[in-house]
N, C-alpha and C. Protein backbone atom coordinates (compact mmCIF):
# COMPACT_ATOMS: atom_id res chain seq x y z
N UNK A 1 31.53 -17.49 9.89
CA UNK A 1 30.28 -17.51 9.15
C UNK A 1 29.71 -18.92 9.14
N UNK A 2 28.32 -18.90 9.22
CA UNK A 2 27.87 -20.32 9.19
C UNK A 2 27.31 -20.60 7.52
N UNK A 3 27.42 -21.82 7.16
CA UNK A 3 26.84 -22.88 5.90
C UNK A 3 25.30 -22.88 6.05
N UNK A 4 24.91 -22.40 4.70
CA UNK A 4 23.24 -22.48 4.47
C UNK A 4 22.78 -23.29 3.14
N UNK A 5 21.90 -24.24 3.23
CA UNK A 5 21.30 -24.88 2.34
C UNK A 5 20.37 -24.62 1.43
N UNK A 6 20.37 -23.99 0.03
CA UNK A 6 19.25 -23.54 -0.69
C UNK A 6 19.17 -24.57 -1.37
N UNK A 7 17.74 -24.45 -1.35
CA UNK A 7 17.06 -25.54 -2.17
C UNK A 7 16.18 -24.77 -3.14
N UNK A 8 16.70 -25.14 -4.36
CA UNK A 8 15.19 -24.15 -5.09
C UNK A 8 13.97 -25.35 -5.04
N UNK A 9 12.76 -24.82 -5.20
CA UNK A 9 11.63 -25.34 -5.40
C UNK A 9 10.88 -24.83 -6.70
N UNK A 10 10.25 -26.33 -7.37
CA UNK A 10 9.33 -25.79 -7.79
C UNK A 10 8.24 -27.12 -8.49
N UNK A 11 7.29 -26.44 -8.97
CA UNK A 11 6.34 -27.85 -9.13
C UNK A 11 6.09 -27.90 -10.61
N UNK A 12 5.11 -29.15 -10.64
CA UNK A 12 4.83 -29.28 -12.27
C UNK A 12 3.70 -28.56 -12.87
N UNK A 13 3.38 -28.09 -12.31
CA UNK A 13 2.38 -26.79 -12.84
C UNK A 13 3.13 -25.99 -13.40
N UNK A 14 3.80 -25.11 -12.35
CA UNK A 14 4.98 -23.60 -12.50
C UNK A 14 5.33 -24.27 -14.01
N UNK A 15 5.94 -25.78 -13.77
CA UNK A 15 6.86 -26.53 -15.09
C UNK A 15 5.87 -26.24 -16.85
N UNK A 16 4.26 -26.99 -16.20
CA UNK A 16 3.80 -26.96 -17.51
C UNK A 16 3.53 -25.42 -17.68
N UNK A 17 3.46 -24.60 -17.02
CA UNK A 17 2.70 -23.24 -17.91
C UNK A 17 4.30 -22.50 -18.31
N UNK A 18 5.23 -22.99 -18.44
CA UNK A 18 6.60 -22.92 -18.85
C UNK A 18 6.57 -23.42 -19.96
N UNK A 19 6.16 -24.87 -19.97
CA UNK A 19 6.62 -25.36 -21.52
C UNK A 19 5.40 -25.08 -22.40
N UNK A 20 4.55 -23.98 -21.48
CA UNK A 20 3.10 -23.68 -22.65
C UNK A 20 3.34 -22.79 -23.43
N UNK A 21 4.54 -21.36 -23.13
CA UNK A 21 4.58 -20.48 -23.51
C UNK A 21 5.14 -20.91 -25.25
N UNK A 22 4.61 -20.00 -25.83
CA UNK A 22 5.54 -20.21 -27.18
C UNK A 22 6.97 -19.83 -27.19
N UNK A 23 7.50 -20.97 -27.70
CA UNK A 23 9.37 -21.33 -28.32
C UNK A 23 9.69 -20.19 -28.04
N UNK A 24 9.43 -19.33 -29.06
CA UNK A 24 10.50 -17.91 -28.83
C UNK A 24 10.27 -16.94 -27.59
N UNK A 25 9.16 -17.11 -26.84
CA UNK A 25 8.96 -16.19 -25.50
C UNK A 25 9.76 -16.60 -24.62
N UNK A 26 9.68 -18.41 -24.82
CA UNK A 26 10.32 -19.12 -23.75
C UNK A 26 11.91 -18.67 -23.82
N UNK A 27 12.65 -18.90 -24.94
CA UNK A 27 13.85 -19.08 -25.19
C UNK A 27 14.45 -17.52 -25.01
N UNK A 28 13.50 -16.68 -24.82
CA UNK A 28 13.82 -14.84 -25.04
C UNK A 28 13.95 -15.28 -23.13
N UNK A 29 12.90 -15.61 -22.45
CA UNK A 29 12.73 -15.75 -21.11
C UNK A 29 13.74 -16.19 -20.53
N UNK A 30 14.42 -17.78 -21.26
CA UNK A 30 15.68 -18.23 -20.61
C UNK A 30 16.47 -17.88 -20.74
N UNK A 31 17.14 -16.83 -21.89
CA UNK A 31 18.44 -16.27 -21.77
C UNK A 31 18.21 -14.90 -21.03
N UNK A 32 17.51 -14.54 -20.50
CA UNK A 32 17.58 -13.25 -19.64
C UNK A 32 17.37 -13.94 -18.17
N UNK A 33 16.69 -14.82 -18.05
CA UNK A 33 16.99 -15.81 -16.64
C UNK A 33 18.47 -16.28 -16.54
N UNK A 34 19.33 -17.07 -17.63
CA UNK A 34 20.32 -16.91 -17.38
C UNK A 34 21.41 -16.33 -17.10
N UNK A 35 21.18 -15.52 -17.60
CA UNK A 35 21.90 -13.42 -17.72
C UNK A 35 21.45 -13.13 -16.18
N UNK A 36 20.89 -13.10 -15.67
CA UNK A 36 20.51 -12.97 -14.50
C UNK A 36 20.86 -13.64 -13.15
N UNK A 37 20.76 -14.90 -13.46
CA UNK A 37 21.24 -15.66 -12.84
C UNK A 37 22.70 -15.93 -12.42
N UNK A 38 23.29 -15.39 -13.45
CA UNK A 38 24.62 -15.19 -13.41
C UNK A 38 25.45 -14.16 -12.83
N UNK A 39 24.57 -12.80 -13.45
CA UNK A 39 24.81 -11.48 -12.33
C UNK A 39 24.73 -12.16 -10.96
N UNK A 40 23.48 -12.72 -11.03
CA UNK A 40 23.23 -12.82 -9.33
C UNK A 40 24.22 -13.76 -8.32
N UNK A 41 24.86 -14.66 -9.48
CA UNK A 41 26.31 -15.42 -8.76
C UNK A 41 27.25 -14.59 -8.64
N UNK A 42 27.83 -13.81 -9.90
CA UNK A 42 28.63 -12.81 -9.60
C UNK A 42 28.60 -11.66 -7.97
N UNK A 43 27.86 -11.24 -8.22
CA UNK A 43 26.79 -10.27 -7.19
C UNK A 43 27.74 -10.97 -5.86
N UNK A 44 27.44 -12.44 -5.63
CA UNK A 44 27.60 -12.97 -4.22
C UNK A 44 28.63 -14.12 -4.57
N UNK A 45 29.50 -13.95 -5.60
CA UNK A 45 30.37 -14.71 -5.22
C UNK A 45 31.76 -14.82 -4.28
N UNK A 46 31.46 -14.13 -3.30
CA UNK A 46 31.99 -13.82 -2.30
C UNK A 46 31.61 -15.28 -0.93
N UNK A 47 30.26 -15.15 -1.29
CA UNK A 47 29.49 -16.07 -0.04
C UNK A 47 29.05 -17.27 -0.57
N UNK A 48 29.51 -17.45 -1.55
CA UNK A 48 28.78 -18.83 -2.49
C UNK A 48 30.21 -19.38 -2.49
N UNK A 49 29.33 -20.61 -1.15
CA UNK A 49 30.65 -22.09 -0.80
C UNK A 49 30.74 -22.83 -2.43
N UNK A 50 29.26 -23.57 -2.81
CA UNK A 50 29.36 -24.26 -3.96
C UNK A 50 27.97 -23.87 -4.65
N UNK A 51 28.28 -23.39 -5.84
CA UNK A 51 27.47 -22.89 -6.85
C UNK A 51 25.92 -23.90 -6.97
N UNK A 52 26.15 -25.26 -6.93
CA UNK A 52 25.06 -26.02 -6.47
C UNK A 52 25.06 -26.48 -8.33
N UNK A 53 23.77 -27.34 -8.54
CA UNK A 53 23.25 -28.24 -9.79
C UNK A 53 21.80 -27.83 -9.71
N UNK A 54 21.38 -28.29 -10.85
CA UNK A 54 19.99 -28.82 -10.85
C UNK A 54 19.83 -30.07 -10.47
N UNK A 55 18.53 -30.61 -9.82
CA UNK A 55 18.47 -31.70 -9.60
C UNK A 55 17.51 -33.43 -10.42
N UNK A 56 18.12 -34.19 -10.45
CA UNK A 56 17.17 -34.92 -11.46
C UNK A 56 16.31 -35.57 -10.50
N UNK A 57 16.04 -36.84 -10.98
CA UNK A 57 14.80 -37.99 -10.47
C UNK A 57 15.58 -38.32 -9.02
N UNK A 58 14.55 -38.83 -8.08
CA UNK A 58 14.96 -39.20 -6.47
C UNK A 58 14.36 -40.44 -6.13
N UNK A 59 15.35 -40.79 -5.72
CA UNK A 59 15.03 -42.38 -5.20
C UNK A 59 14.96 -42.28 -3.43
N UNK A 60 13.68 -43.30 -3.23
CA UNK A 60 13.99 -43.04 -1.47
C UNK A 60 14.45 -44.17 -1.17
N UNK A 61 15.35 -43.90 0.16
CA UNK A 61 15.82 -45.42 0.56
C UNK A 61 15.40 -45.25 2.06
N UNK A 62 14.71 -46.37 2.57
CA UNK A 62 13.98 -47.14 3.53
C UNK A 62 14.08 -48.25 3.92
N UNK A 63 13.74 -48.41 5.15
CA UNK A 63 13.78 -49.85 6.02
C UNK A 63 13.05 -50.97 4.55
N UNK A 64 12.16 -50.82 3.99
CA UNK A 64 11.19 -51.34 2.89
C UNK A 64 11.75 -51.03 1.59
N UNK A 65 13.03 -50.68 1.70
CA UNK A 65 13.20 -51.02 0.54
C UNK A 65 13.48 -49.27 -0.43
N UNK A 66 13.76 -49.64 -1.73
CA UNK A 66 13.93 -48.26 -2.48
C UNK A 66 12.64 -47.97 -3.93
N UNK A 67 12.62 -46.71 -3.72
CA UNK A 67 11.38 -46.51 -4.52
C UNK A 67 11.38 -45.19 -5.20
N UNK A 68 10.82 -44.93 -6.12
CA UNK A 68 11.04 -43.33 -7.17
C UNK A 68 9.98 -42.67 -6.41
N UNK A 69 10.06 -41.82 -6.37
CA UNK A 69 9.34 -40.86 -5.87
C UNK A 69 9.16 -39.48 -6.40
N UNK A 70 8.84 -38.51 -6.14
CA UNK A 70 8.85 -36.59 -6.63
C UNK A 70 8.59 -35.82 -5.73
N UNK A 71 9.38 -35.12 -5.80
CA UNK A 71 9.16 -34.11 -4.79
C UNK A 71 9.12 -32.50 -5.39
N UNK A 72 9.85 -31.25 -5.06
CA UNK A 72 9.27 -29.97 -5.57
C UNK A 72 11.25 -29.78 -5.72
N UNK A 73 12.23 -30.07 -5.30
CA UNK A 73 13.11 -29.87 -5.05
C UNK A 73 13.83 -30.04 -6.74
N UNK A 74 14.34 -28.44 -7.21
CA UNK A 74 14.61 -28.61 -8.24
C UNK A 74 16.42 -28.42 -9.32
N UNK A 75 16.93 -27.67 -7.88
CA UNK A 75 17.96 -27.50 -7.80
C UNK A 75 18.77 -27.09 -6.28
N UNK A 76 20.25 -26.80 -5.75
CA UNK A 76 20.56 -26.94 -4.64
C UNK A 76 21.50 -25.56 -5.05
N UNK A 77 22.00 -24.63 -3.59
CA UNK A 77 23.31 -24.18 -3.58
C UNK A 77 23.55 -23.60 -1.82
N UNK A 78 24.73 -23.37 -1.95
CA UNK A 78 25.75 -23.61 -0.38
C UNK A 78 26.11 -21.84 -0.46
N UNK A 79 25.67 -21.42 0.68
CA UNK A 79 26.03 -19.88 0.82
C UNK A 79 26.53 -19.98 2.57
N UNK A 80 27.40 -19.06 2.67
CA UNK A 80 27.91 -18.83 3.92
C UNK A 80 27.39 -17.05 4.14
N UNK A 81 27.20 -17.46 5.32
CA UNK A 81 26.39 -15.81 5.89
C UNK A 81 26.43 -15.90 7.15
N UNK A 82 26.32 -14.64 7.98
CA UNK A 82 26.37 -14.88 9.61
C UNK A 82 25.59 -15.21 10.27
N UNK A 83 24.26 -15.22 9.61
CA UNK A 83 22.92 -15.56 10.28
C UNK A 83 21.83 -16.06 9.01
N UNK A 84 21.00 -16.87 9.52
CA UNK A 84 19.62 -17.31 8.71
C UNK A 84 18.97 -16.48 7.75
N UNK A 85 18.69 -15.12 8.47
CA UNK A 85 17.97 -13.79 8.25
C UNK A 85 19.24 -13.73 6.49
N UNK A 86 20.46 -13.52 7.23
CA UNK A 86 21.12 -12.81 6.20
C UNK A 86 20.87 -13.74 4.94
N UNK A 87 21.38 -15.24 5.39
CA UNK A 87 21.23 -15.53 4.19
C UNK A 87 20.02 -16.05 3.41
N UNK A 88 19.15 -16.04 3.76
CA UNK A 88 18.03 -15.80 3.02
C UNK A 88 17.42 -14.87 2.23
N UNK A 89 18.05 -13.25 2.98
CA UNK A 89 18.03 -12.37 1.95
C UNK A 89 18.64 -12.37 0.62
N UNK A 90 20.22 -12.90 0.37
CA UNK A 90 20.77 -13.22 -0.57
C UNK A 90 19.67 -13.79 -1.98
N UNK A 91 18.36 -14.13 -1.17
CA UNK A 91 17.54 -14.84 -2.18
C UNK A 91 16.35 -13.88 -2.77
N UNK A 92 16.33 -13.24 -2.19
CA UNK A 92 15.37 -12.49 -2.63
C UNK A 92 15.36 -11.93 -3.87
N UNK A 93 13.99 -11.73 -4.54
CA UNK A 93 14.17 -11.62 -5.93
C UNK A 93 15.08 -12.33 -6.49
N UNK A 94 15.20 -13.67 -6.21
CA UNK A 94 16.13 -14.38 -6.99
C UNK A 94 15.30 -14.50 -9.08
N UNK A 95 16.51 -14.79 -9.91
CA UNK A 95 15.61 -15.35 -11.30
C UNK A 95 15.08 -16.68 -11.09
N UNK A 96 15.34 -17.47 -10.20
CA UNK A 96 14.41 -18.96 -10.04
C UNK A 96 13.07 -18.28 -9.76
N UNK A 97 12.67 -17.83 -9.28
CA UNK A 97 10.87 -17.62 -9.31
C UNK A 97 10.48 -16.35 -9.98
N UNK A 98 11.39 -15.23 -10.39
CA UNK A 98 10.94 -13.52 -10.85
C UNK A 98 11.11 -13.92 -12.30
N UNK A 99 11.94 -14.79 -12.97
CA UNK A 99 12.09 -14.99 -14.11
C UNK A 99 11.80 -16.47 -14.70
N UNK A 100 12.38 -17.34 -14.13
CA UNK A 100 11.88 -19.02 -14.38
C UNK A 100 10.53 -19.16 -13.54
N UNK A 101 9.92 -20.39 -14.00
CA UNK A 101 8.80 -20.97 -13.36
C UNK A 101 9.39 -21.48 -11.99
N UNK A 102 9.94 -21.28 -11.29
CA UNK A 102 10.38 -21.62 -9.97
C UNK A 102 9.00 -20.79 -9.20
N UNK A 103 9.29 -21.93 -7.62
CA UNK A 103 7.94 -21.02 -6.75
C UNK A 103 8.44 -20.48 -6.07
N UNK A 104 10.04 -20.89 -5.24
CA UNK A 104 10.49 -20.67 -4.14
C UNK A 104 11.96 -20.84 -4.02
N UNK A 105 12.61 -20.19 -3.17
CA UNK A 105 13.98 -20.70 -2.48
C UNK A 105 13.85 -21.04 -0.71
N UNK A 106 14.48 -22.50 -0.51
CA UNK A 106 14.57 -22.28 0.77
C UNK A 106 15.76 -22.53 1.47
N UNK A 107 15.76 -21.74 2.51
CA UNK A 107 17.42 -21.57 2.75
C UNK A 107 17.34 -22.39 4.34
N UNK A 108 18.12 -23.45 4.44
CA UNK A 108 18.39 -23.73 5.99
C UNK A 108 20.14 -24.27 6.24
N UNK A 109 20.13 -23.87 7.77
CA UNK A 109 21.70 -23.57 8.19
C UNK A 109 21.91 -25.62 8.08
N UNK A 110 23.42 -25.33 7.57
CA UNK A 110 23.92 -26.35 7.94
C UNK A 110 24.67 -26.95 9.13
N UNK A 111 23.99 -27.60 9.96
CA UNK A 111 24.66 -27.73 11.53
C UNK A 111 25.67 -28.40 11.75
N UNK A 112 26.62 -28.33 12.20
CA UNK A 112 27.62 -28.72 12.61
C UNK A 112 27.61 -30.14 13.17
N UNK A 113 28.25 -31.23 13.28
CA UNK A 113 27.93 -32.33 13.59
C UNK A 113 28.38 -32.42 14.73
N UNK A 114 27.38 -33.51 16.05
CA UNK A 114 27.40 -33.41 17.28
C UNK A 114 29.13 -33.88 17.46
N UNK A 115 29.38 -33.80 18.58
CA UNK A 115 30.29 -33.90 19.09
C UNK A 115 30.20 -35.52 19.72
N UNK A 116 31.43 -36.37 19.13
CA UNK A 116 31.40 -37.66 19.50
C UNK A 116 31.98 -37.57 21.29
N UNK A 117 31.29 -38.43 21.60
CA UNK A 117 31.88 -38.40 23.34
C UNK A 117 33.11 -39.16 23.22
């Protein structure tokens, strides 16, 4: 089986109309996103290498030096599957975008490193 890279996505919009909702919609919202989220590890914890984090603030490092930056990238996780196709399905209807303000999951293979001569 090959290693796939999910990245959840999401932006500060999705973020603010999240923290617009009122306290108790929100907090009713996140424990059934979590409840969910959890089935959905259960579900595939068969193919889930590493469960993954959320992610905080990003620093870039460059020829020029290091600098803060933002990007959409909001959390990570490691699935093994036989093909791209497959594991991307694993995402579908995920609770990062059907239930949290998430926009997206994106899934890419992890390649194997070249072969030193």
């Amino acid at each position: 089986m090959k290693k796939f890279l999910a990245i959840y996505i999401g932006t500060p919009a999705a973020l603010e109309s999240w923290k617009s909702l009122p306290a108790a919609e929100r907090e009713a919202k996140e424990k059934q996103g979590m409840q969910a989220w959890m089935d959905w590890g259960e579900r595939n914890a068969a193919v889930i290498v590493d469960t993954g984090n959320p992610l905080g603030k990003t620093k870039r490092i460059a020829r020029d030096g290091i600098s803060d930056i933002h990007n959409a990238m909001t959390g990570y996780t490691i699935v093994q599957a036989d093909s791209h196709e497959a594991a991307a399905k694993l995402f579908e209807d995920h609770p990062h975008f059907t239930l949290f303000p998430g926009d997206s999951v994106e899934v890419m293979e992890c390649l194997p490193l070249p072969k030193q001569p």
